[in-house]
Protein backbone atom coordinates (compact mmCIF):
# COMPACT_ATOMS: atom_id res chain seq x y z
CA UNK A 1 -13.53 -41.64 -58.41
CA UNK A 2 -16.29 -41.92 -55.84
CA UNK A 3 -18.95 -44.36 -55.84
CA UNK A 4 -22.65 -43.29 -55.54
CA UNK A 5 -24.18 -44.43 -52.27
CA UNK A 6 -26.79 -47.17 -53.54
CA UNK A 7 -29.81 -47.96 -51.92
CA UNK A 8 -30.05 -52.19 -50.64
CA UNK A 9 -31.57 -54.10 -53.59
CA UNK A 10 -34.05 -57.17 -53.52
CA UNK A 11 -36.66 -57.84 -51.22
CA UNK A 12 -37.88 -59.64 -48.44
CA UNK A 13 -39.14 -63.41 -49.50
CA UNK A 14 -42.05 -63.76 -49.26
CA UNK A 15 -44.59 -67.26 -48.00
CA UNK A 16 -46.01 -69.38 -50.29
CA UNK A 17 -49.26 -67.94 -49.73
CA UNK A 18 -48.60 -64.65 -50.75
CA UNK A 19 -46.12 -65.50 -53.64
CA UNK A 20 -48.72 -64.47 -56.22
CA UNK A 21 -49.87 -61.34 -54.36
CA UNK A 22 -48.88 -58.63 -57.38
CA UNK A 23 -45.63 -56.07 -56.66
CA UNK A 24 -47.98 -53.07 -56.81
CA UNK A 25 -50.31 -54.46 -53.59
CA UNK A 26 -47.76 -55.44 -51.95
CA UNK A 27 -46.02 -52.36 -51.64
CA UNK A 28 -49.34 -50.69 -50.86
CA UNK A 29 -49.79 -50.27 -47.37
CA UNK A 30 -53.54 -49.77 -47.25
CA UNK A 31 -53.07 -53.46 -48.40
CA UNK A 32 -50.57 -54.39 -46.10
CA UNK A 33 -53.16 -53.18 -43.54
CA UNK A 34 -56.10 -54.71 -44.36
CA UNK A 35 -54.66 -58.22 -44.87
CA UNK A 36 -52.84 -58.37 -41.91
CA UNK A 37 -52.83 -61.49 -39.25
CA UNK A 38 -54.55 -61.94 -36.22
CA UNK A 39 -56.28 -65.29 -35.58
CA UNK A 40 -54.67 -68.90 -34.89
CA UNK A 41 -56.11 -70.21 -38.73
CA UNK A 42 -54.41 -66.99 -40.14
CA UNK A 43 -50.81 -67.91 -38.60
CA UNK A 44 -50.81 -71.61 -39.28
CA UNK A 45 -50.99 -71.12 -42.45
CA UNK A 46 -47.98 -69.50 -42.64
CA UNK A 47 -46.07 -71.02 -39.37
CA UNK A 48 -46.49 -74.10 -37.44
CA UNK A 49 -47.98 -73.14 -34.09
CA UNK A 50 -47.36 -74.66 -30.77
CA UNK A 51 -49.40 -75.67 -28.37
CA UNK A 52 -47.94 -72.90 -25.82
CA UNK A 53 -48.49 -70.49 -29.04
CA UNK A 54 -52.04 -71.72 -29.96
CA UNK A 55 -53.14 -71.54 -26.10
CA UNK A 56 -51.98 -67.41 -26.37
CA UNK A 57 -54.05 -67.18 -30.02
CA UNK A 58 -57.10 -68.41 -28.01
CA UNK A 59 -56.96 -67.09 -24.87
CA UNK A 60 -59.88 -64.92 -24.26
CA UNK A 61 -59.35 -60.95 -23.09
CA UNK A 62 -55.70 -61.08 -24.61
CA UNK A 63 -53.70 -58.15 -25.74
CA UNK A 64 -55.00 -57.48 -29.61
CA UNK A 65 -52.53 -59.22 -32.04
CA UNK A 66 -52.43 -57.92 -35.90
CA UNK A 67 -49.05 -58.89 -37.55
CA UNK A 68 -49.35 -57.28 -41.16
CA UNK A 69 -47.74 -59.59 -44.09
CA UNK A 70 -44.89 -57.73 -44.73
CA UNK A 71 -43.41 -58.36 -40.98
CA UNK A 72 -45.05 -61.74 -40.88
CA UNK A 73 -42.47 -62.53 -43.74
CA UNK A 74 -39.62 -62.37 -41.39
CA UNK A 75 -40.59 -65.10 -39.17
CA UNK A 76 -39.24 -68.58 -39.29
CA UNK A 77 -41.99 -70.96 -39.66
CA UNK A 78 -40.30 -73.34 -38.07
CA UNK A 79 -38.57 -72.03 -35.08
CA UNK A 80 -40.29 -70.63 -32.32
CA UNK A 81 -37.72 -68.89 -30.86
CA UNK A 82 -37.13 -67.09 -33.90
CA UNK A 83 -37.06 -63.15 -33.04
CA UNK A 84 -39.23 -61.77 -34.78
CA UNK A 85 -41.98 -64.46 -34.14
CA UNK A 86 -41.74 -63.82 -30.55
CA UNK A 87 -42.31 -60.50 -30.77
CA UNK A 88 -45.96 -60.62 -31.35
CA UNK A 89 -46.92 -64.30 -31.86
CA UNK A 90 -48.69 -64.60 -28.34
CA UNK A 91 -48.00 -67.15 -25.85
CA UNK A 92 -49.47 -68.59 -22.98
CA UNK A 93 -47.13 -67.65 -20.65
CA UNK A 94 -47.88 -63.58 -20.96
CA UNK A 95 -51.15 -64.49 -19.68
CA UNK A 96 -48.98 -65.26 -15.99
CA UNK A 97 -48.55 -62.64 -13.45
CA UNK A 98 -45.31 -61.35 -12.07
CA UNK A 99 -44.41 -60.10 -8.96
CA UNK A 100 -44.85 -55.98 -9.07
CA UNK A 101 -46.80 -56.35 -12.34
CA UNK A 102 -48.47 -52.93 -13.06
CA UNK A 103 -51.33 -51.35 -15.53
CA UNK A 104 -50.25 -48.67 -15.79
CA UNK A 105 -46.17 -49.14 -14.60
CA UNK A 106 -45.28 -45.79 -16.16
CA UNK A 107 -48.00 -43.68 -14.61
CA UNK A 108 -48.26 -42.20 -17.90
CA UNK A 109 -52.36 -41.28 -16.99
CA UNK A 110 -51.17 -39.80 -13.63
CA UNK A 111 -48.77 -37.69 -15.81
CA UNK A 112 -51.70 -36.52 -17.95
CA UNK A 113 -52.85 -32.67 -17.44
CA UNK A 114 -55.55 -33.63 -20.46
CA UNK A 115 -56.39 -36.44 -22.21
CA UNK A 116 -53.46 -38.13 -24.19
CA UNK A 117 -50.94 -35.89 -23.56
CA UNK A 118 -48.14 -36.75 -20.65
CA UNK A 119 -46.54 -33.73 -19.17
CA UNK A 120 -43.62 -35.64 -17.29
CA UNK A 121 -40.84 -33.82 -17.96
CA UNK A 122 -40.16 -29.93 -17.30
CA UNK A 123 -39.57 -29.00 -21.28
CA UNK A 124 -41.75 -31.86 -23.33
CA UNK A 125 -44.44 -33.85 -23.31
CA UNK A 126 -45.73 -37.21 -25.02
CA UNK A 127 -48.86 -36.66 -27.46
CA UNK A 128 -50.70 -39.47 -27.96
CA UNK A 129 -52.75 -39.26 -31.11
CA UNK A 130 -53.78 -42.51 -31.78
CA UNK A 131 -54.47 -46.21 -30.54
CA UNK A 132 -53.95 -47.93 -33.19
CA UNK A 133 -50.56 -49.84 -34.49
CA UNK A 134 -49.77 -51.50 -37.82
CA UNK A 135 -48.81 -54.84 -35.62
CA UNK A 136 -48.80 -54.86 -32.18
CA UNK A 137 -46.03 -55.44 -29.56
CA UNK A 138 -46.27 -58.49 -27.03
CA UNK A 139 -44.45 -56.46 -24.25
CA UNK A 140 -46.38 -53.01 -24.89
CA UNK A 141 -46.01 -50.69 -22.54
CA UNK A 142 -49.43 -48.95 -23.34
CA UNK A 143 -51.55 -52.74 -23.86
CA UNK A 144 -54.13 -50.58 -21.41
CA UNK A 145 -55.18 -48.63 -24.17
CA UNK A 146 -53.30 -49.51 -27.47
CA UNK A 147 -55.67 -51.34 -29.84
CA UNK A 148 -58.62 -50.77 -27.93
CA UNK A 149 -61.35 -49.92 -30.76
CA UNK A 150 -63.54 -47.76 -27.69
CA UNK A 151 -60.03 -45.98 -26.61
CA UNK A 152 -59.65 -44.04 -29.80
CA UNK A 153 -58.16 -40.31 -29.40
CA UNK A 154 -60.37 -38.16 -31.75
CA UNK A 155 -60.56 -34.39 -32.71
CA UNK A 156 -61.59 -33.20 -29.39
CA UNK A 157 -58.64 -34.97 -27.50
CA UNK A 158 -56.11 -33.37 -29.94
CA UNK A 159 -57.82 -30.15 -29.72
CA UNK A 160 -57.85 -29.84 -25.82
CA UNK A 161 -53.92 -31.41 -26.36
CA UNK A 162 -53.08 -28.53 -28.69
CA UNK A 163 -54.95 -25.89 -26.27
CA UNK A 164 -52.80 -26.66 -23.39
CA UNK A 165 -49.82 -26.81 -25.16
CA UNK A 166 -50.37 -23.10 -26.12
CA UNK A 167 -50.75 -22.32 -22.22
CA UNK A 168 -47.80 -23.86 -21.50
CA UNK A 169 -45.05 -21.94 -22.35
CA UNK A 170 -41.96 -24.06 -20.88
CA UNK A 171 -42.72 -27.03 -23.24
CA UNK A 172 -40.40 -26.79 -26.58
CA UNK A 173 -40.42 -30.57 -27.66
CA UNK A 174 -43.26 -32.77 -28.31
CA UNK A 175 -43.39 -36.13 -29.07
CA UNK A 176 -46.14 -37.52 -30.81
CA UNK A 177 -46.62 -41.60 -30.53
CA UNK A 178 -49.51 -43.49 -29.26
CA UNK A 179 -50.42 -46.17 -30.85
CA UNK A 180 -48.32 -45.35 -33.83
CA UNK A 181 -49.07 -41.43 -35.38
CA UNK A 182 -47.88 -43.04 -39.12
CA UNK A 183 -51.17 -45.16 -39.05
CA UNK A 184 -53.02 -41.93 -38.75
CA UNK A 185 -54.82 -40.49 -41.91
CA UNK A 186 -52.23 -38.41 -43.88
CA UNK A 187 -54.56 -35.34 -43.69
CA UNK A 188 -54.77 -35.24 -39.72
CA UNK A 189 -51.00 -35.64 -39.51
CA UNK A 190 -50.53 -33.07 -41.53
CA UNK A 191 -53.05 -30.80 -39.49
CA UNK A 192 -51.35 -31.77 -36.84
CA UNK A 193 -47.96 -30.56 -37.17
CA UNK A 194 -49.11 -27.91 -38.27
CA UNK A 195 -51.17 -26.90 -35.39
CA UNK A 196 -47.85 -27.58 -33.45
CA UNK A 197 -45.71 -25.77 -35.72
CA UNK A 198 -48.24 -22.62 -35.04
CA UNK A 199 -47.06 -22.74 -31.64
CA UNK A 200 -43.91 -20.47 -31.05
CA UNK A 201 -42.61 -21.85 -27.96
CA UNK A 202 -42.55 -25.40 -29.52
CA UNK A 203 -38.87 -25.82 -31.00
CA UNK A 204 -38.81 -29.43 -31.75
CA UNK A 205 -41.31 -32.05 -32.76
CA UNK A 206 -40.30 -35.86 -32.84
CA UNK A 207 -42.12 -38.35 -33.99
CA UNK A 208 -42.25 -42.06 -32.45
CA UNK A 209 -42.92 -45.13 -34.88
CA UNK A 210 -42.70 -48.21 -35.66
CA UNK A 211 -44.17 -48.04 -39.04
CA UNK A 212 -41.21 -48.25 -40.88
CA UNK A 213 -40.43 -51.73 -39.53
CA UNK A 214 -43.46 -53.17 -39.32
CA UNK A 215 -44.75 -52.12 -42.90
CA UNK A 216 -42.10 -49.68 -44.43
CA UNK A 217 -44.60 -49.42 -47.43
CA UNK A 218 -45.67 -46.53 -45.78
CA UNK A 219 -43.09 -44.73 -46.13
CA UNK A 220 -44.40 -42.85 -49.52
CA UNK A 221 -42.53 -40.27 -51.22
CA UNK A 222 -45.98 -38.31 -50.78
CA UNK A 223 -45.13 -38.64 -46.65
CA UNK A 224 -41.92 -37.71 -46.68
CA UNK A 225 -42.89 -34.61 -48.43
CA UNK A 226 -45.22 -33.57 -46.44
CA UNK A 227 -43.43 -34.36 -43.09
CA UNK A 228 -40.20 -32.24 -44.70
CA UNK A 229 -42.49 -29.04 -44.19
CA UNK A 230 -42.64 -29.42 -40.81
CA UNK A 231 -38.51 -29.50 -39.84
CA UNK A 232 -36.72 -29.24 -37.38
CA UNK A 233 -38.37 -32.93 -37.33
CA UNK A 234 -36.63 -36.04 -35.85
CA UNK A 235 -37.86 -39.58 -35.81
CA UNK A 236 -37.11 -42.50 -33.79
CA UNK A 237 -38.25 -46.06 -34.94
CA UNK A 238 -38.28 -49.10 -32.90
CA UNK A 239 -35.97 -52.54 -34.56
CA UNK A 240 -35.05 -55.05 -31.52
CA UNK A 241 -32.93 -57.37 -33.41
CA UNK A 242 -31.15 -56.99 -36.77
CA UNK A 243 -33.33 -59.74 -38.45
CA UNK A 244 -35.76 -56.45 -39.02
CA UNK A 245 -33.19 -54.78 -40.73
CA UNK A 246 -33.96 -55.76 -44.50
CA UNK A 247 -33.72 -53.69 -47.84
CA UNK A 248 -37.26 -52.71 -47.82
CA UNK A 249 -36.38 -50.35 -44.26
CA UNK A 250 -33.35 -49.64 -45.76
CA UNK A 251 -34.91 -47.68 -48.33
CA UNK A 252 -37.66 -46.66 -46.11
CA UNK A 253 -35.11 -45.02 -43.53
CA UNK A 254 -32.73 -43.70 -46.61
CA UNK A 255 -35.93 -41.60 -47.65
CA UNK A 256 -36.37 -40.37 -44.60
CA UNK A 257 -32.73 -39.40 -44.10
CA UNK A 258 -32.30 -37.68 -47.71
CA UNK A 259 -35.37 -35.33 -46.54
CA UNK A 260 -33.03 -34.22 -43.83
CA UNK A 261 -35.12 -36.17 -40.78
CA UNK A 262 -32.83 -37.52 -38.08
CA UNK A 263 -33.58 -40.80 -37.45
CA UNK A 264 -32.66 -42.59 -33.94
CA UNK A 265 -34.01 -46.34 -32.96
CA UNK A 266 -35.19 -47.36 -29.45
CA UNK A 267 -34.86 -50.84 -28.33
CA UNK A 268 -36.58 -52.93 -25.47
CA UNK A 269 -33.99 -55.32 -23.61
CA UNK A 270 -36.06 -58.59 -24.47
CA UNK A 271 -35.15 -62.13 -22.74
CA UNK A 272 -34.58 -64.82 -25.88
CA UNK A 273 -34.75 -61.91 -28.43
CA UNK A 274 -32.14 -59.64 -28.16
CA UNK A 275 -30.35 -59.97 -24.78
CA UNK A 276 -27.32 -61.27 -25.69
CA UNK A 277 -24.63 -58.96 -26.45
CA UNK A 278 -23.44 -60.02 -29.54
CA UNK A 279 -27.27 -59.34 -30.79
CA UNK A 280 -27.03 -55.64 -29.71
CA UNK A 281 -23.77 -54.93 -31.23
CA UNK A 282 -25.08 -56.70 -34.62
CA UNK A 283 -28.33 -54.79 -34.00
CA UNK A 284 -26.14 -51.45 -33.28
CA UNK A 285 -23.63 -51.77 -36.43
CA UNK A 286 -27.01 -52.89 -38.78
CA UNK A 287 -28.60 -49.75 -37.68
CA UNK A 288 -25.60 -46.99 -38.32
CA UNK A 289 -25.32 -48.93 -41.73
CA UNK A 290 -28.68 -47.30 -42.79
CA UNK A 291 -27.97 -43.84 -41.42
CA UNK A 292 -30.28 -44.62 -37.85
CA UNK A 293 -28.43 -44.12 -34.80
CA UNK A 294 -29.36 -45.99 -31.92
CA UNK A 295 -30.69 -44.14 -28.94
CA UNK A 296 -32.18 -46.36 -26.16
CA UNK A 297 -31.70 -49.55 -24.69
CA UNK A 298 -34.98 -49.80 -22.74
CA UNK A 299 -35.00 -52.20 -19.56
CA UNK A 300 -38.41 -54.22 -20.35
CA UNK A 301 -41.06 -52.35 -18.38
CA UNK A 302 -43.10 -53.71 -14.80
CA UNK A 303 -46.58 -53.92 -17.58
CA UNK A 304 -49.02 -56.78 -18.25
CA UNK A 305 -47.86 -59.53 -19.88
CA UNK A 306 -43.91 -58.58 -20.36
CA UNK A 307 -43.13 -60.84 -17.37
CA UNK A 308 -41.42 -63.93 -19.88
CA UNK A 309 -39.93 -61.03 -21.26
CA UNK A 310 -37.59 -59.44 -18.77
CA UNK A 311 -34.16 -59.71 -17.52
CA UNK A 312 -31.54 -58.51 -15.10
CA UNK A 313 -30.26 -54.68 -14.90
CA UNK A 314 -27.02 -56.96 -14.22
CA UNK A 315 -27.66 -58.50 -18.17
CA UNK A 316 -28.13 -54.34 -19.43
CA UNK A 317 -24.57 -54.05 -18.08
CA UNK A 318 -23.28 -56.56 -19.37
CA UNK A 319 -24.33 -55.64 -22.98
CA UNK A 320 -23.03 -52.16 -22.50
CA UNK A 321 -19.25 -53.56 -21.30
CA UNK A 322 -19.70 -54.97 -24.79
CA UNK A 323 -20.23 -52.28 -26.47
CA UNK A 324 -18.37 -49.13 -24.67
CA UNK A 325 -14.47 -49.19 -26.15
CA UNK A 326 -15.79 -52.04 -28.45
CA UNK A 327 -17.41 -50.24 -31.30
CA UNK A 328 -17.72 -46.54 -32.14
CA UNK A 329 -19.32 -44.05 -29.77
CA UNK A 330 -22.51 -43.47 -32.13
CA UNK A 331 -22.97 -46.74 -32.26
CA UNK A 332 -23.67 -46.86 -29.00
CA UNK A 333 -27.13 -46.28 -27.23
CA UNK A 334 -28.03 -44.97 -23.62
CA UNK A 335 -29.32 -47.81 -21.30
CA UNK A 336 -32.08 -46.58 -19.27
CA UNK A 337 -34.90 -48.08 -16.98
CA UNK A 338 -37.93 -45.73 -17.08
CA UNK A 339 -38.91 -45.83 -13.07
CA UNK A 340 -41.61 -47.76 -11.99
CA UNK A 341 -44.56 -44.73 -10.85
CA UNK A 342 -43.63 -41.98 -13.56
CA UNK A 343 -39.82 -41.61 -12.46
CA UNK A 344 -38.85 -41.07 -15.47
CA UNK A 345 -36.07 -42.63 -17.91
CA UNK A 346 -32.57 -43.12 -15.67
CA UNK A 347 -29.57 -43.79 -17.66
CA UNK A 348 -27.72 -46.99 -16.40
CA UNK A 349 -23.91 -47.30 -17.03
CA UNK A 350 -21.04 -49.50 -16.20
CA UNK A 351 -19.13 -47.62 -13.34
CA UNK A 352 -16.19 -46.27 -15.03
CA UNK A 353 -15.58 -43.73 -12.54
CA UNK A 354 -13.79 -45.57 -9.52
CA UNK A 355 -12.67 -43.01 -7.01
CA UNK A 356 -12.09 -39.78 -6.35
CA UNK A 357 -10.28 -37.17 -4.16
CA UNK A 358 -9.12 -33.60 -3.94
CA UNK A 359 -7.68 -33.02 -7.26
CA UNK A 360 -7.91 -36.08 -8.61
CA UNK A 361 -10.17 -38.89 -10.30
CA UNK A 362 -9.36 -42.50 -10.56
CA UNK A 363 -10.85 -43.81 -13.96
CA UNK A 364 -10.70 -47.09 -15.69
CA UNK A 365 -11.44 -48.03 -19.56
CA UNK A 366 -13.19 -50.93 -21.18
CA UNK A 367 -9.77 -52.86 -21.12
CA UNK A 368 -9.43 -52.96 -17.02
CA UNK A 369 -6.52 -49.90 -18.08
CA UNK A 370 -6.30 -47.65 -14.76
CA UNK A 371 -5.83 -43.37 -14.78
CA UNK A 372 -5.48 -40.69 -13.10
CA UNK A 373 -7.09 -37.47 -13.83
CA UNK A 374 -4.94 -34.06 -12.36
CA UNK A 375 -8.40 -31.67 -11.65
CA UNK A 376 -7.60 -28.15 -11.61
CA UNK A 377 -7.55 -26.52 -8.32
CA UNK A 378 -8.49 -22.84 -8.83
CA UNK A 379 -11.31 -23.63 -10.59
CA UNK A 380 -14.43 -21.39 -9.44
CA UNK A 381 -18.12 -22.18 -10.35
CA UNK A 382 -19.70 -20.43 -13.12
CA UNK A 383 -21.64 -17.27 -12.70
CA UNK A 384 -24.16 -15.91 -14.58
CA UNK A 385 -22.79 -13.68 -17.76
CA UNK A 386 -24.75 -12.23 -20.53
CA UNK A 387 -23.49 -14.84 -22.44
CA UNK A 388 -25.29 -17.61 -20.11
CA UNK A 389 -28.76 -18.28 -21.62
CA UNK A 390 -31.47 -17.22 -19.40
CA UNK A 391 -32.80 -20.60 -18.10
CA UNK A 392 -36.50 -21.77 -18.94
CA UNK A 393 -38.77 -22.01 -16.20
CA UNK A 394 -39.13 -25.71 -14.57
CA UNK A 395 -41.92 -24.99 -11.58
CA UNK A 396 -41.70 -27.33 -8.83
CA UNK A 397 -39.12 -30.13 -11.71
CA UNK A 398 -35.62 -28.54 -10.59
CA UNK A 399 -34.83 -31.38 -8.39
CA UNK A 400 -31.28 -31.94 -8.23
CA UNK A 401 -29.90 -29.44 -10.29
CA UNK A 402 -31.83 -26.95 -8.15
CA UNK A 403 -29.65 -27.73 -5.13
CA UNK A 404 -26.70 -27.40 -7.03
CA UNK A 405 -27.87 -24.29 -8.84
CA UNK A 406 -27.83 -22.98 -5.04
CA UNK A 407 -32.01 -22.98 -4.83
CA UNK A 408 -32.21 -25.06 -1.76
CA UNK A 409 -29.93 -27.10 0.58
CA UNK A 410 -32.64 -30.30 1.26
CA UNK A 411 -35.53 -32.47 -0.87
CA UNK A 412 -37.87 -33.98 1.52
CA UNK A 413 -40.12 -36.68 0.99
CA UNK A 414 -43.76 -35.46 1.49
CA UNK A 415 -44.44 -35.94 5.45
CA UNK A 416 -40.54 -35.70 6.43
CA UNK A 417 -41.04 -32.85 8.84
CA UNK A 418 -43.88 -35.17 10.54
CA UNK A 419 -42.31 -38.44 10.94
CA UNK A 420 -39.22 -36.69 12.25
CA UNK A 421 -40.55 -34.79 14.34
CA UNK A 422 -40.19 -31.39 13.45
CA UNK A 423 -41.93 -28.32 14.04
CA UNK A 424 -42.33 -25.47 11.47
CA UNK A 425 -40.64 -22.59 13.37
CA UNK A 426 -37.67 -24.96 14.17
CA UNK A 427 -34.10 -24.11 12.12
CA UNK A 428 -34.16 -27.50 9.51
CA UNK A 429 -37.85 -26.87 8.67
CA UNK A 430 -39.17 -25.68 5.78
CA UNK A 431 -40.50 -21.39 6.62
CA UNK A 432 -44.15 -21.24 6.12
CA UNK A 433 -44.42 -19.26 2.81
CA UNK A 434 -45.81 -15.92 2.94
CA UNK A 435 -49.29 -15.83 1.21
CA UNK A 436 -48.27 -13.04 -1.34
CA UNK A 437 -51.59 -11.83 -0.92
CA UNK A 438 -53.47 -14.54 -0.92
CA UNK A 439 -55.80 -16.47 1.47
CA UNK A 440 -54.73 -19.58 0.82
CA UNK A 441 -51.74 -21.05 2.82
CA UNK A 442 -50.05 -24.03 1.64
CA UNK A 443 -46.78 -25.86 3.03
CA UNK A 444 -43.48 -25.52 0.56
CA UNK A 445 -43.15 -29.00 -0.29
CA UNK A 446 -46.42 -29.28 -1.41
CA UNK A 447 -46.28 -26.07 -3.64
CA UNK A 448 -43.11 -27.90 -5.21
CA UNK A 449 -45.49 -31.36 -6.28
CA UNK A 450 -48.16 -29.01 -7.88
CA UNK A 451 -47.77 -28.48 -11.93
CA UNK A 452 -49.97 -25.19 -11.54
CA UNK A 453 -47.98 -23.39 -9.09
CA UNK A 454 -44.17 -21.78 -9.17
CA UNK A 455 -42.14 -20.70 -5.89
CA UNK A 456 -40.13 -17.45 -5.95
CA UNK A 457 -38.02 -15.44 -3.88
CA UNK A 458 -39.89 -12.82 -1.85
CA UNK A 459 -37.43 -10.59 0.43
CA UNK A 460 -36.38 -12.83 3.22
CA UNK A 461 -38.36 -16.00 2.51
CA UNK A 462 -40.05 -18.33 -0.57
CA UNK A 463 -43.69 -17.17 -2.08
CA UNK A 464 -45.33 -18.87 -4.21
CA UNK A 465 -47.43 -17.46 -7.35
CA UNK A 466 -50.21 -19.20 -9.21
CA UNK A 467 -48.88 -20.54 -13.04
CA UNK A 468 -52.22 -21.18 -14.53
């Protein structure tokens, strides 16, 4: 006979000073909003403070700190270098600078066609809706604009956001985050994804939170039926270390799941919280436990006051030795640094691969165990068939798969032809493009950094055709 899945009893203890706060406002979240910590007095009367703590609580022009009850429940009073408590207990030490210490490290606003929305990639784009959290991150890669009061998206930001995403036919996935979308009014999420789901190029929407972690009260039956409407619908959440893993996001996540949203967590590689890797596989195991499948291991980004919180690429690696041939392949999430200047997320692996020759590849496995692996050699690149999908357009974003593809043989940093010397009739440089009609006359390599323009073949050489 099978046994029913059931759902984690009990809950969370709770401190003395909420022990007589009724069930039913606890488990509100409008409560859990409105009581939630943010000053020095509020925290030491749960937790003793220390000095370096109480200095980072006082310190004028900090990063906003709100820590709602709920989450506030998981720290140990007594430890400060409990987890959870360093996650957004401030301390004097984020107020130091760091060598390469950026704003804006992402150059998410660089990125940004219109207000709050970050066209990075060829096929999606990040919609930020809000900036506002439920509790907010020490190490937060937005702390330019998250919890700023006077840096609030409103009804005309998501309305030019929407508008572009009509003209913009190559986008199919959108992620909306911020801030955190699940503090939003349920009424203008729900307008929202609808607006999106009006859209017919837009396949998949995603949602980003940390909500369900920081107050999983929030995650109302009333929610869940609403954001069921809107499938396909995937969301990721964001648990560091598997002290945040308790019965009350159990049930939270189990909700989500039983509506038939995919739910994947992203971690940030934090120094003293979760870089060890006995703490990631825990964290990794936890997670699959309650139907969440981890997804990213984030190297701690270049931002304002993360500097206490970084570590090595070398101590990524080491994690993921730990966890590749260790534990089962879901379990396992991709390591990536998102570049410094709007590169984009890199995926960062162990090298597994370690040579290769005519025929044959030279492999080894978690163990140190060496292979061989016999390549066929008849084997002819693919060409296009009816059955190959026709491929969506990517102006000026092919990059490396371009040459491959067979667009181009060379990517040139802007200015290559001038530093080395080269002239635009000679053989290695770019041909001038032919103006297709137009007056305007602009170099190849330019063409390729624009978003509103898309190069196509022409006869003998490249033209280039305005997008928008």
């Amino acid at each position: 006979m099978n046994t029913p899945y059931r759902l984690p009893d009990g809950r969370t203890p709770r401190p003395a000073l909420w022990a007589d706060v009724p069930d039913e406002q606890w488990d509100d979240w409008r409560w859990q909003l409105t009581h939630r910590l943010n000053s020095a007095e509020d925290l030491a009367r749960i937790i003793h403070l220390t000095d370096e703590e109480l200095e980072g609580l006082n310190a004028p022009n900090k990063f906003r700190v709100d820590i709602t009850p709920y989450f506030a429940s998981l720290i140990d009073p007594d430890d400060p270098d409990c987890p959870v408590r360093l996650q957004v207990v401030p301390r004097g030490r984020e107020l130091k600078a760091f060598e390469s210490m950026m704003e804006d490290s992402l150059a998410e606003d660089a990125h940004s066609p219109v207000p709050g929305l970050v066209h990075r990639y060829p096929d999606r784009v990040l919609m930020l809706v809000t900036t506002q959290c439920a509790s907010y991150c020490r190490y937060c890669t937005r702390s330019r604009i998250v919890g700023d009061p006077h840096a609030m998206f409103n009804r005309h930001h998501h309305d030019l956001q929407i508008e572009y995403l009509r003209k913009t036919p190559q986008v199919r996935d959108v992620l909306l985050s911020g801030g955190d979308p699940l503090t939003l009014p349920q009424k203008i999420l729900e307008d929202l994804l609808r607006r999106l789901r009006d859209i017919p190029h837009i396949e998949i929407i995603r949602i980003g939170s940390r909500v369900p972690v920081f107050m999983p009260q929030r995650i109302t039956d009333e929610l869940v039926e609403m954001l069921r409407r809107f499938h396909p619908l995937w969301m990721n959440i964001h648990v560091n270390h598997p002290k945040e893993i308790t019965p009350e996001l159990a049930r939270a996540c189990a909700k989500l799941a039983d509506a038939g949203i995919p739910i994947g967590n992203q971690s940030v590689l934090l120094a003293g919280v979760n870089d060890h890797p006995d703490t990631i596989k825990k964290l990794c195991h936890e997670l699959v436990k309650i139907r969440v499948k981890p997804y990213y291991l984030y190297q701690c980004d270049l931002v304002e006051g993360s500097g206490h919180f970084r570590t090595t690429i070398a101590a990524g690696l080491e994690i993921m030795e730990a966890l590749r041939g260790h534990t089962s392949g879901y379990a396992i999430p991709t390591y990536v640094v998102d570049l410094p200047g709007g590169g984009g997320k890199v995926p960062v692996l162990p090298n597994y691969l370690i040579s290769q020759s005519h025929g044959r590849v030279v492999f080894r496995n978690f163990e140190g165990y060496i292979s061989t692996y016999t390549e066929p050699t008849d084997y002819q690149r693919p060409k296009r068939t009816r059955w190959v999908p026709e491929s969506r357009h990517e102006p000026g974003q092919r990059g490396i798969s371009g040459l491959l593809a067979g667009d181009g043989m060379t990517i040139r940093p802007a200015g290559w032809e001038t530093r080395h010397g080269l002239a635009q009739n000679e053989p290695d440089a770019h041909p001038t493009p032919a103006t297709n009609g137009h007056d305007e006359a602009i170099p190849l390599d330019a063409l390729l950094q624009r978003r509103d323009v898309e190069v196509i073949s022409d006869g003998d050489g490249p033209s280039w055709t305005k997008v928008n």
